[in-house]
C-alpha atoms as a PDB file:
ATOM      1  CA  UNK A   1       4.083   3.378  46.235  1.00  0.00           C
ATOM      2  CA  UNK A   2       2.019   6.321  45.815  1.00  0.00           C
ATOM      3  CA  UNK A   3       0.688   5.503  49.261  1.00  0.00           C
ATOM      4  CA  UNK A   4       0.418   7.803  52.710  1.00  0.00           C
ATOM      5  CA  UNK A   5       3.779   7.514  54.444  1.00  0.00           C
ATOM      6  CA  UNK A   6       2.720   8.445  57.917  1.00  0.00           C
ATOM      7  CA  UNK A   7       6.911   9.808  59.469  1.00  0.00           C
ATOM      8  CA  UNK A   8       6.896  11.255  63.113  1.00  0.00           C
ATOM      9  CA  UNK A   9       9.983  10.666  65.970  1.00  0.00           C
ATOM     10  CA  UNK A  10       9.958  10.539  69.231  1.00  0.00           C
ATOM     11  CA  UNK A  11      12.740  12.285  69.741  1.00  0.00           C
ATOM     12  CA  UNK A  12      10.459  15.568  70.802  1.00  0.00           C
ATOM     13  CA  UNK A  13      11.551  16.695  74.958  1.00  0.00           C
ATOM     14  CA  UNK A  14      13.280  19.406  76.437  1.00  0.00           C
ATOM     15  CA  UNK A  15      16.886  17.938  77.523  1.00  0.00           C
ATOM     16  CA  UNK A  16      18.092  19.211  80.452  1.00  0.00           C
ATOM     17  CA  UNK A  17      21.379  18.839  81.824  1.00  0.00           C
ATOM     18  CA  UNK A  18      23.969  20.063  84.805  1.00  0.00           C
ATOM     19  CA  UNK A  19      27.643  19.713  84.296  1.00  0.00           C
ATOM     20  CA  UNK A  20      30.510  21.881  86.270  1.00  0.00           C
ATOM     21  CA  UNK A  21      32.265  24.113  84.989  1.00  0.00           C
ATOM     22  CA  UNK A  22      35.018  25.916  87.008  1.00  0.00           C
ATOM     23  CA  UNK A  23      33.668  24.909  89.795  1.00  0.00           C
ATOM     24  CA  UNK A  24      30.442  26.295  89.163  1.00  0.00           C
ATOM     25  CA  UNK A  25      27.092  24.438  87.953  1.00  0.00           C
ATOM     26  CA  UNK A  26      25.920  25.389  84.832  1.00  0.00           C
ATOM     27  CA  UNK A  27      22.161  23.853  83.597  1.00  0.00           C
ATOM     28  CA  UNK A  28      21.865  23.703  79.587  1.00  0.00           C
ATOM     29  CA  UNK A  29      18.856  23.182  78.529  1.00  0.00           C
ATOM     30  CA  UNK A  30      17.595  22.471  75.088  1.00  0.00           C
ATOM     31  CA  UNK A  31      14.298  22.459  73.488  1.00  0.00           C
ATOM     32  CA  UNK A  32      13.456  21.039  69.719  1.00  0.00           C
ATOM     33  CA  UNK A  33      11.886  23.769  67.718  1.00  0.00           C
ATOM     34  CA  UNK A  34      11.483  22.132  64.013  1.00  0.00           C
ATOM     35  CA  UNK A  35      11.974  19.346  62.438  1.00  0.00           C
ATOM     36  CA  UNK A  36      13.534  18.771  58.819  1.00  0.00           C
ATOM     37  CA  UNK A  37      12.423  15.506  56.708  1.00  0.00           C
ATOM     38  CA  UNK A  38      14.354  14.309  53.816  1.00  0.00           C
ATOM     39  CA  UNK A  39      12.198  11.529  52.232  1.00  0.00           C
ATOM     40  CA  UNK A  40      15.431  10.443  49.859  1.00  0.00           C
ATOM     41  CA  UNK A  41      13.090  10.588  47.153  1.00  0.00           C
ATOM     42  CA  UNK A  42      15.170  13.511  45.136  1.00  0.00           C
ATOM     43  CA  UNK A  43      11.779  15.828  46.630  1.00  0.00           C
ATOM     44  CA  UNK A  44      12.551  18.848  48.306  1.00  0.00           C
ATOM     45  CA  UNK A  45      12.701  18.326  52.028  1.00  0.00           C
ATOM     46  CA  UNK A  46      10.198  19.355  54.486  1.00  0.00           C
ATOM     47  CA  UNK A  47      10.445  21.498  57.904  1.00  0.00           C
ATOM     48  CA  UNK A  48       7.705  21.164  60.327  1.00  0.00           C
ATOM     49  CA  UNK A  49       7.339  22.886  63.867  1.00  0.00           C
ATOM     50  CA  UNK A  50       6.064  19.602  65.278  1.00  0.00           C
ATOM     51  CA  UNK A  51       7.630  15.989  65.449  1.00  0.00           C
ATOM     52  CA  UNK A  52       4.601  14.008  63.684  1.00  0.00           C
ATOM     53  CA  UNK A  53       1.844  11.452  65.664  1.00  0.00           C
ATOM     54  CA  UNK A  54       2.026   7.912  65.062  1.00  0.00           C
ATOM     55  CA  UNK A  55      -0.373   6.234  62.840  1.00  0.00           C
ATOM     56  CA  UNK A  56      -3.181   6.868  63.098  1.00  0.00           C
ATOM     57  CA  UNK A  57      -2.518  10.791  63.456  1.00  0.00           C
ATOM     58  CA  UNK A  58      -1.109  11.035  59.869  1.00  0.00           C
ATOM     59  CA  UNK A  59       0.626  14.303  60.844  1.00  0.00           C
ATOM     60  CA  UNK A  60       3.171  14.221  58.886  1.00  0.00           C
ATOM     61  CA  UNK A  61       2.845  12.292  55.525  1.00  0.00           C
ATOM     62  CA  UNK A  62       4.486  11.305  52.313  1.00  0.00           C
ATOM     63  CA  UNK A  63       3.903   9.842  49.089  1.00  0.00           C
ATOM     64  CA  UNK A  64       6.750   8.125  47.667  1.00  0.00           C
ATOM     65  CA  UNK A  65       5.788   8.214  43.596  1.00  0.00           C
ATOM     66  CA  UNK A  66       8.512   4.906  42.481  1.00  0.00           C
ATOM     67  CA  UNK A  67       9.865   1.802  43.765  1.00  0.00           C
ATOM     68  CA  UNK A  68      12.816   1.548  45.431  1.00  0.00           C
ATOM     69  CA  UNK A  69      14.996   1.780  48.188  1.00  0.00           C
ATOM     70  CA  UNK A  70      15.305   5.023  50.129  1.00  0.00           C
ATOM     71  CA  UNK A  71      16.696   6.446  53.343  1.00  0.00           C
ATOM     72  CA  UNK A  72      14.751   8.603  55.846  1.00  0.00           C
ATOM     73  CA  UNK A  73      16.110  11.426  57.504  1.00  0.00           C
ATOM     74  CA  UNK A  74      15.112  13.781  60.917  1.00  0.00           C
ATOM     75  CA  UNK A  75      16.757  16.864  61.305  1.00  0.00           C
ATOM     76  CA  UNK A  76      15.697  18.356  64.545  1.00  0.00           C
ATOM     77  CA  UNK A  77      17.142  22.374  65.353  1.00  0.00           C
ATOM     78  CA  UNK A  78      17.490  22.549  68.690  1.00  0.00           C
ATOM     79  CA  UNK A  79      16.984  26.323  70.573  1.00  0.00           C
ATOM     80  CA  UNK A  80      19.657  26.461  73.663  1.00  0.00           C
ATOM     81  CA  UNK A  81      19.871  27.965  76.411  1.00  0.00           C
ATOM     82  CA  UNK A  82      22.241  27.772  80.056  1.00  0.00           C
ATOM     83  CA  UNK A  83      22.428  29.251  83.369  1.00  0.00           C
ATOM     84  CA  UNK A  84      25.647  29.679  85.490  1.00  0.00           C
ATOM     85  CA  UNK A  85      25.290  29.206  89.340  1.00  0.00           C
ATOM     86  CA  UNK A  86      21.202  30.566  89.170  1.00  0.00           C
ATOM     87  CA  UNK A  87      22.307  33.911  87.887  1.00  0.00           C
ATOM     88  CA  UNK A  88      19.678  33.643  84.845  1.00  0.00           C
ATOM     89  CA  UNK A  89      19.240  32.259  81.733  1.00  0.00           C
ATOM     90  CA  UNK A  90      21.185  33.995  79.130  1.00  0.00           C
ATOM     91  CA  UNK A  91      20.273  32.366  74.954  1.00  0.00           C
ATOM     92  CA  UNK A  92      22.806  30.780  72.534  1.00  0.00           C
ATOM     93  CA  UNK A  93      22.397  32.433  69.158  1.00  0.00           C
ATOM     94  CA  UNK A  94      20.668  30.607  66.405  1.00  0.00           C
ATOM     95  CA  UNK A  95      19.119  26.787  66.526  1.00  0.00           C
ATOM     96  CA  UNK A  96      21.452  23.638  66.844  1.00  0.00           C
ATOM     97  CA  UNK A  97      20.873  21.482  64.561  1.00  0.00           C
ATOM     98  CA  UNK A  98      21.076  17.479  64.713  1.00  0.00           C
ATOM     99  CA  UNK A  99      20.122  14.876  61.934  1.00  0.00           C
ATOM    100  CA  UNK A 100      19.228  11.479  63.721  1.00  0.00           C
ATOM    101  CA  UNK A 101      20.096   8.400  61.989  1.00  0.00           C
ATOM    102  CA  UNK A 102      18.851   7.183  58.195  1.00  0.00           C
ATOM    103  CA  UNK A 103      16.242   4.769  58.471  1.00  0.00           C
ATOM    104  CA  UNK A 104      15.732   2.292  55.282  1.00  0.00           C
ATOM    105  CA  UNK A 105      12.874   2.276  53.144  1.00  0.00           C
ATOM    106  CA  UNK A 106      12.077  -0.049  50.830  1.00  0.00           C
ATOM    107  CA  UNK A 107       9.055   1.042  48.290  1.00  0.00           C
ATOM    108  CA  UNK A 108       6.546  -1.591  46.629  1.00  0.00           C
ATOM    109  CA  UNK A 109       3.542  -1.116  44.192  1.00  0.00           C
ATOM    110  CA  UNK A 110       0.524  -2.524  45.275  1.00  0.00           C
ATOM    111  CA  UNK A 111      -2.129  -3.881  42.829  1.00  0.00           C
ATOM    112  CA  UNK A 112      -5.532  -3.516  43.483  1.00  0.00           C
ATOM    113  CA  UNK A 113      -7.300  -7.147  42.548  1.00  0.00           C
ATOM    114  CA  UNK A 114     -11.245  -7.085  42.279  1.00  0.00           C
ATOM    115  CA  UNK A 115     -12.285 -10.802  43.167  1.00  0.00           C
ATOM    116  CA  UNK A 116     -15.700 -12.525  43.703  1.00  0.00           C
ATOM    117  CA  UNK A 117     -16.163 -12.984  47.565  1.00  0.00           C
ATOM    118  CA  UNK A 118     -17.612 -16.497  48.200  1.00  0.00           C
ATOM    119  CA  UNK A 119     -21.179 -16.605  49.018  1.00  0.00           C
END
């Protein structure tokens, strides 16, 4: 509690993908432009435009303020785009967005002890 809570995901590539479609190969391709955090604190959530660094990059942190159990969400909006048979890439309108799974949080106070190293 009312430590750094260093959040990031891995979940950060380009996907890229061929299926057929009357006959015809059509690439999608999309790429993760932000990145939505809900802490599940009641705080208001926050949007990033990158996915975080694990520790010790601290990219992305939080500081949960009471004990408790909580659950961590990603939302990550996804820009898309597709090509039919190599005639050019033509944009789908607005962002896709997709919210990973919760992950479980369990906050604890720490209490800082002074003691008497041995000599």
């Amino acid at each position: 509690m009312n430590l750094e809570t260093n959040v990031y995901t891995d979940d950060s590539k380009v996907s890229n993908t061929t299926v057929t479609l009357l006959g015809f190969p059509v690439e999608v391709q999309a790429t993760p432009i932000s990145y939505t955090w809900r802490f599940g604190d009641g705080t208001p959530a926050l949007t990033t435009s990158t996915p975080g660094k694990a520790y010790p990059g601290k990219e992305i942190i939080h500081k949960y303020l009471r004990r408790g159990n909580v659950r961590l969400t990603v939302t990550t909006s996804y820009a898309a785009r597709y090509n039919v048979a190599g005639t050019g890439w033509q944009y789908v309108p607005g962002t896709v967005p997709i919210t990973g799974p919760p992950t479980a949080l369990a906050i604890h106070e720490a209490i800082p002890v002074l003691v008497d190293p041995e000599r």
